[in-house]
C-alpha atoms as a PDB file:
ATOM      1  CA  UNK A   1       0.000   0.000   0.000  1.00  0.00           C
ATOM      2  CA  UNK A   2       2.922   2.166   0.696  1.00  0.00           C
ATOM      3  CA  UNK A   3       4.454   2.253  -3.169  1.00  0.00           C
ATOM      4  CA  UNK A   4       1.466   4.380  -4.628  1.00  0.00           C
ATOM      5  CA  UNK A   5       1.585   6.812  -2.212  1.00  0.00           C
ATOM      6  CA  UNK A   6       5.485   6.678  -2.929  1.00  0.00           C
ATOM      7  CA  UNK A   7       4.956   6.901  -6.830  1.00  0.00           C
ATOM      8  CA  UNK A   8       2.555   9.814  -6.523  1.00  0.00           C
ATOM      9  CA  UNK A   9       4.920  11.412  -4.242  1.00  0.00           C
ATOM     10  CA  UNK A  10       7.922  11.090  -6.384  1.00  0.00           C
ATOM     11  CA  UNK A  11       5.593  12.095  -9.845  1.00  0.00           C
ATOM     12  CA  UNK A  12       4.286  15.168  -8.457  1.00  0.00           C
ATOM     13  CA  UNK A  13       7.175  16.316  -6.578  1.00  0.00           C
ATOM     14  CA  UNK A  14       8.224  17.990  -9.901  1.00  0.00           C
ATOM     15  CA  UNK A  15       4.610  19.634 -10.259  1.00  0.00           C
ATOM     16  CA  UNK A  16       4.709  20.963  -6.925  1.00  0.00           C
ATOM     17  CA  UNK A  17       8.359  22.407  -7.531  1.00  0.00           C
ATOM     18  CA  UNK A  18       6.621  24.307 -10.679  1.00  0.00           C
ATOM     19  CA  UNK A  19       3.792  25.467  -8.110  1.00  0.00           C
ATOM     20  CA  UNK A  20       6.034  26.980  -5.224  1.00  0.00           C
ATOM     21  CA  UNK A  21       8.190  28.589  -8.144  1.00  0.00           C
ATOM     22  CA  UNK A  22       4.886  30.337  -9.199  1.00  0.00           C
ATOM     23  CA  UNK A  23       3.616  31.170  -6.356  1.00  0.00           C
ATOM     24  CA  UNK A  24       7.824  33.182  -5.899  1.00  0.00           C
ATOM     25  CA  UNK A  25       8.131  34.593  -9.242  1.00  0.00           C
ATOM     26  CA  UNK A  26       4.754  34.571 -11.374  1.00  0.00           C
ATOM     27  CA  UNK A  27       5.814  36.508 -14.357  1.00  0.00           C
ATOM     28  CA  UNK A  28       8.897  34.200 -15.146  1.00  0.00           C
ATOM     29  CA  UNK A  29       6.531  32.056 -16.431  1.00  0.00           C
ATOM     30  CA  UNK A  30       5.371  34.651 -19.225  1.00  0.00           C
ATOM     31  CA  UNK A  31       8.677  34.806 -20.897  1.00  0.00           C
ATOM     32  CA  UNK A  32       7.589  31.642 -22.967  1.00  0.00           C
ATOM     33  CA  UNK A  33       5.525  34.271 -25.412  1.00  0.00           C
ATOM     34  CA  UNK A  34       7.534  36.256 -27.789  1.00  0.00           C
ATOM     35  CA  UNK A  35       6.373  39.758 -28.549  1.00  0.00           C
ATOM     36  CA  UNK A  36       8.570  39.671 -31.587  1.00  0.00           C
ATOM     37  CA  UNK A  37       7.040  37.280 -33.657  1.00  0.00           C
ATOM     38  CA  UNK A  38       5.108  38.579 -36.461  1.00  0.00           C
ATOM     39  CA  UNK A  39       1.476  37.871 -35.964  1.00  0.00           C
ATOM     40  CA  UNK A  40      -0.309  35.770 -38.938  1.00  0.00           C
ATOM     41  CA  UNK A  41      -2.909  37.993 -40.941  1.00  0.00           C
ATOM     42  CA  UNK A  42      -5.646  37.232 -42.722  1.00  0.00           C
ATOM     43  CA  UNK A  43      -4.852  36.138 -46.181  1.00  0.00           C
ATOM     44  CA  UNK A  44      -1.044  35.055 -45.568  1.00  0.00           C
ATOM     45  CA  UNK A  45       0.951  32.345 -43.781  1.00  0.00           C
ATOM     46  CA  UNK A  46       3.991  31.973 -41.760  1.00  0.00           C
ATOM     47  CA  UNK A  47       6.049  31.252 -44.993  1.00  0.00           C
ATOM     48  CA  UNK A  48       4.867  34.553 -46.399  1.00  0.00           C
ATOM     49  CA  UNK A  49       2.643  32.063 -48.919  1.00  0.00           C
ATOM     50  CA  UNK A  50      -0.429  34.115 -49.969  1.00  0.00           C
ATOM     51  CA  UNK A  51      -3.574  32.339 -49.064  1.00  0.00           C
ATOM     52  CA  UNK A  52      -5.418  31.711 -52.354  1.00  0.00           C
ATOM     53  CA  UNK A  53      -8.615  29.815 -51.155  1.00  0.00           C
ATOM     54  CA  UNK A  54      -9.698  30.699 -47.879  1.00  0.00           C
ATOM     55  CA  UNK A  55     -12.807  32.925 -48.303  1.00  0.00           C
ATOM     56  CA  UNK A  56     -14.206  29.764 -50.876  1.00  0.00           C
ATOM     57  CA  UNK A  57     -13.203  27.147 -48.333  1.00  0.00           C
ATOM     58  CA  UNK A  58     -14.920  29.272 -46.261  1.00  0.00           C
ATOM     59  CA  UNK A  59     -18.050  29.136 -47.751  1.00  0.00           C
ATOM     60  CA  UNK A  60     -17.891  24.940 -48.420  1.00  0.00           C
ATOM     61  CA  UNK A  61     -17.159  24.326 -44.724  1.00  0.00           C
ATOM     62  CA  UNK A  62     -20.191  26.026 -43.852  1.00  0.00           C
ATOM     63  CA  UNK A  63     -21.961  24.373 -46.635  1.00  0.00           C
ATOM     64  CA  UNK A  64     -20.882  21.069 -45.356  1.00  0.00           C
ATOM     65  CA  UNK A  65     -21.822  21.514 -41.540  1.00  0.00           C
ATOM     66  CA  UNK A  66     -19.237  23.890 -40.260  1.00  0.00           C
ATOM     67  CA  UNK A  67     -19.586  26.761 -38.422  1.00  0.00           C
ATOM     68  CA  UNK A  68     -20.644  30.290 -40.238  1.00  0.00           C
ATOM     69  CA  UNK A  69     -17.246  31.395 -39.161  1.00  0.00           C
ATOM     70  CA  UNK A  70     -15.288  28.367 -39.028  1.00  0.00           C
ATOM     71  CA  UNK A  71     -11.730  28.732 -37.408  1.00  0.00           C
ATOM     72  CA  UNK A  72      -8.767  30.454 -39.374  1.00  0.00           C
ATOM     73  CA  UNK A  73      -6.371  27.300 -38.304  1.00  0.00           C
ATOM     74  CA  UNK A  74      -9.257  24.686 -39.619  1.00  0.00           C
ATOM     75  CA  UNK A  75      -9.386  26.800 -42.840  1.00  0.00           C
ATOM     76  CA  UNK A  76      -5.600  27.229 -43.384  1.00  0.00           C
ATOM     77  CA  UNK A  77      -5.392  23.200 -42.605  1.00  0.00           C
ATOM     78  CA  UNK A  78      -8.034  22.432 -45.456  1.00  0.00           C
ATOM     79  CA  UNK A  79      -6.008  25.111 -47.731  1.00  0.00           C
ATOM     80  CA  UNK A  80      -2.794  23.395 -46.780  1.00  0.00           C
ATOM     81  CA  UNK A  81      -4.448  19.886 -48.039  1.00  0.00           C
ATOM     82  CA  UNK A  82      -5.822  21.093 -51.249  1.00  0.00           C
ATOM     83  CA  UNK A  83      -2.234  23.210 -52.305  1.00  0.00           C
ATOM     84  CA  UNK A  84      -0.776  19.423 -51.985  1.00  0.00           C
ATOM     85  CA  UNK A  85      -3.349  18.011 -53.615  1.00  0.00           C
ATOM     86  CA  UNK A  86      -3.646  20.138 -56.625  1.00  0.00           C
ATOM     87  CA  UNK A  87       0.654  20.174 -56.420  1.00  0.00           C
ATOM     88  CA  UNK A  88       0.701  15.981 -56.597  1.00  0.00           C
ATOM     89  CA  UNK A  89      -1.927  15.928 -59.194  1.00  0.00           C
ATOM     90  CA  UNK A  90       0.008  18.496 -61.591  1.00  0.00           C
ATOM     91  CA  UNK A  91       3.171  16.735 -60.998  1.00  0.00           C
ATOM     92  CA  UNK A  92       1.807  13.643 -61.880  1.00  0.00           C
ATOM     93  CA  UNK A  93      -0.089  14.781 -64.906  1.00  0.00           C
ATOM     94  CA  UNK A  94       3.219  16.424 -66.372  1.00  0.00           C
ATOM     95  CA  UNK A  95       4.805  13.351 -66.024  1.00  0.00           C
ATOM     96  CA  UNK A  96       1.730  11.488 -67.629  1.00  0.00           C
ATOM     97  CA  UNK A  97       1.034  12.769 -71.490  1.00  0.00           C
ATOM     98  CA  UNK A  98       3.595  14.984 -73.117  1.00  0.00           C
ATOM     99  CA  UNK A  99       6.068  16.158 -70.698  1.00  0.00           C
ATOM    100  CA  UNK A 100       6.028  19.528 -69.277  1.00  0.00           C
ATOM    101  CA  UNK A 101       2.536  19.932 -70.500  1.00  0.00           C
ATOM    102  CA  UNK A 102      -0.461  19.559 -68.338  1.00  0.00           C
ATOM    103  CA  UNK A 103      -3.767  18.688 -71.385  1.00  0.00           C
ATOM    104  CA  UNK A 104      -7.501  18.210 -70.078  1.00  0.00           C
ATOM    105  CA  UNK A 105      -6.987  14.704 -71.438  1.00  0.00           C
ATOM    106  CA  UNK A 106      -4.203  14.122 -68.299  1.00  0.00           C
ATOM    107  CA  UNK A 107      -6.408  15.276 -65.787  1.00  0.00           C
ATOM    108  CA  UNK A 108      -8.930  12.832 -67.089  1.00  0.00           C
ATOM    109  CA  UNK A 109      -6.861   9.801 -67.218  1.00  0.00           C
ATOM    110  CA  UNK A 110      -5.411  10.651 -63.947  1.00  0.00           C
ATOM    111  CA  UNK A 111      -8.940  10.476 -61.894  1.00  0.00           C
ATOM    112  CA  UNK A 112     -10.734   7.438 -64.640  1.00  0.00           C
ATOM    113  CA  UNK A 113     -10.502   4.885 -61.118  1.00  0.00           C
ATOM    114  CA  UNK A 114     -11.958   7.361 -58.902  1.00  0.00           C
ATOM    115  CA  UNK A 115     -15.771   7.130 -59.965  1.00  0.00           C
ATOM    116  CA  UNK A 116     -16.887  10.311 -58.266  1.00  0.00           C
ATOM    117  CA  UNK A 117     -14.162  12.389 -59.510  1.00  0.00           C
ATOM    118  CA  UNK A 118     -13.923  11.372 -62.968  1.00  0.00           C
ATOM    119  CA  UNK A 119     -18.022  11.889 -63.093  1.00  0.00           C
ATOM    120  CA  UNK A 120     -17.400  15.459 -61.637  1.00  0.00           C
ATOM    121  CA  UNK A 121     -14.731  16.252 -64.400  1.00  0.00           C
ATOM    122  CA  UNK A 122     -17.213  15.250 -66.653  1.00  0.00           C
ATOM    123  CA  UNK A 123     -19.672  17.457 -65.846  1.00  0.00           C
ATOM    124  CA  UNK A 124     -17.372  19.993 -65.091  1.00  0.00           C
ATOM    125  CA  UNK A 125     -16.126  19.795 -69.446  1.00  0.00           C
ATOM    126  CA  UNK A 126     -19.431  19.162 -70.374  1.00  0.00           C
ATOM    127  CA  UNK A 127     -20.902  22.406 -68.428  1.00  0.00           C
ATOM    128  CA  UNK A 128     -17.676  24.456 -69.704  1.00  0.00           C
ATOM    129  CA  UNK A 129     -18.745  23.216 -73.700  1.00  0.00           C
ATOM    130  CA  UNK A 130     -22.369  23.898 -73.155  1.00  0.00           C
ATOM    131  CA  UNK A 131     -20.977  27.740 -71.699  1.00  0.00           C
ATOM    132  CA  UNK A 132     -18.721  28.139 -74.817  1.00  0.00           C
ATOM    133  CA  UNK A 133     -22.043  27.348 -77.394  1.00  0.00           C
ATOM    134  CA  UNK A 134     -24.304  29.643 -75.824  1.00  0.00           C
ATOM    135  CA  UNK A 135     -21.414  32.667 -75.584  1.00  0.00           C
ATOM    136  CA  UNK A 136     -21.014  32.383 -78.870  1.00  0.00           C
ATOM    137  CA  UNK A 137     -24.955  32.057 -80.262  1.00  0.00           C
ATOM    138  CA  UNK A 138     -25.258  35.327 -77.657  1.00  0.00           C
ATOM    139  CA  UNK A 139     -22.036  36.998 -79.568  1.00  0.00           C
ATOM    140  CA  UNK A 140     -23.239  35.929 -83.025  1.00  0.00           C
ATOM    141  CA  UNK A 141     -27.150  37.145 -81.841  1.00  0.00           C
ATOM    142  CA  UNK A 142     -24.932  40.734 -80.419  1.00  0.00           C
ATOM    143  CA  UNK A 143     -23.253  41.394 -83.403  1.00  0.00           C
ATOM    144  CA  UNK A 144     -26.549  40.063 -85.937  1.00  0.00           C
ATOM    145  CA  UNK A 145     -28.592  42.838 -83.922  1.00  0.00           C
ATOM    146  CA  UNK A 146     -26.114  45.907 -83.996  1.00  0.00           C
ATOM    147  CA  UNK A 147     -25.937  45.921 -88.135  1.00  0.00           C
END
């Protein structure tokens, strides 16, 4: 019975070192925060990187559950994740068709396993077609109406 009285003794003799020190000297312990950091704004990271996505990531988090306001460290995370993403998936589709060139047809062969993707870049170039027809039938109707 004696040992975990010992072993609480001897793991908390540390902790109550920490307290008495405290209770002496209570602002050593606020030396840990550096006033000379540079704070991270809105918009930018610690690297300097411009944040490109935020206010639309944003907007889906809240879409998909989040908070209105969902936190700037959540946000930055997600940002982080789709930067790679987006990095890994250019790499690889340079490295798929004709070198150093990234074609529609890469992007495509790149997601053709991953059913939900590959239907969403379909839609996605079949939505972008269907916008270039009826820009141009509205420029041809412009230009038929002005002569």
């Amino acid at each position: 019975m004696s040992s975990p009285s010992l072993n609480t003794s001897l793991t908390s003799s540390p902790q109550k070192e920490r307290d008495s020190k405290e209770r002496e000297n209570p602002d050593e312990n606020f030396d840990q925060f550096d006033d000379d950091e540079p704070e991270l704004q809105y918009g930018s990271t610690s690297s300097g990187r411009k944040r490109l996505f935020s206010k639309e990531l944003r907007c889906m988090m809240f879409g998909f559950g989040d908070d209105q306001n969902p936190y700037t460290e959540s946000v930055d995370l997600l940002e982080d994740l789709v930067i790679e993403y987006i990095t890994e998936t250019t790499h690889k589709a340079m490295e798929t068709g004709r070198t150093g060139r990234v074609q529609v047809e890469d992007i495509v062969f790149l997601v053709r396993k991953d059913m939900r993707k590959f239907a969403r870049v379909k839609d996605l170039l079949t939505m972008n077609e269907e916008l270039k027809k009826a820009r141009k039938a509205f420029d041809e109707v412009k230009y038929a109406g002005v002569s």
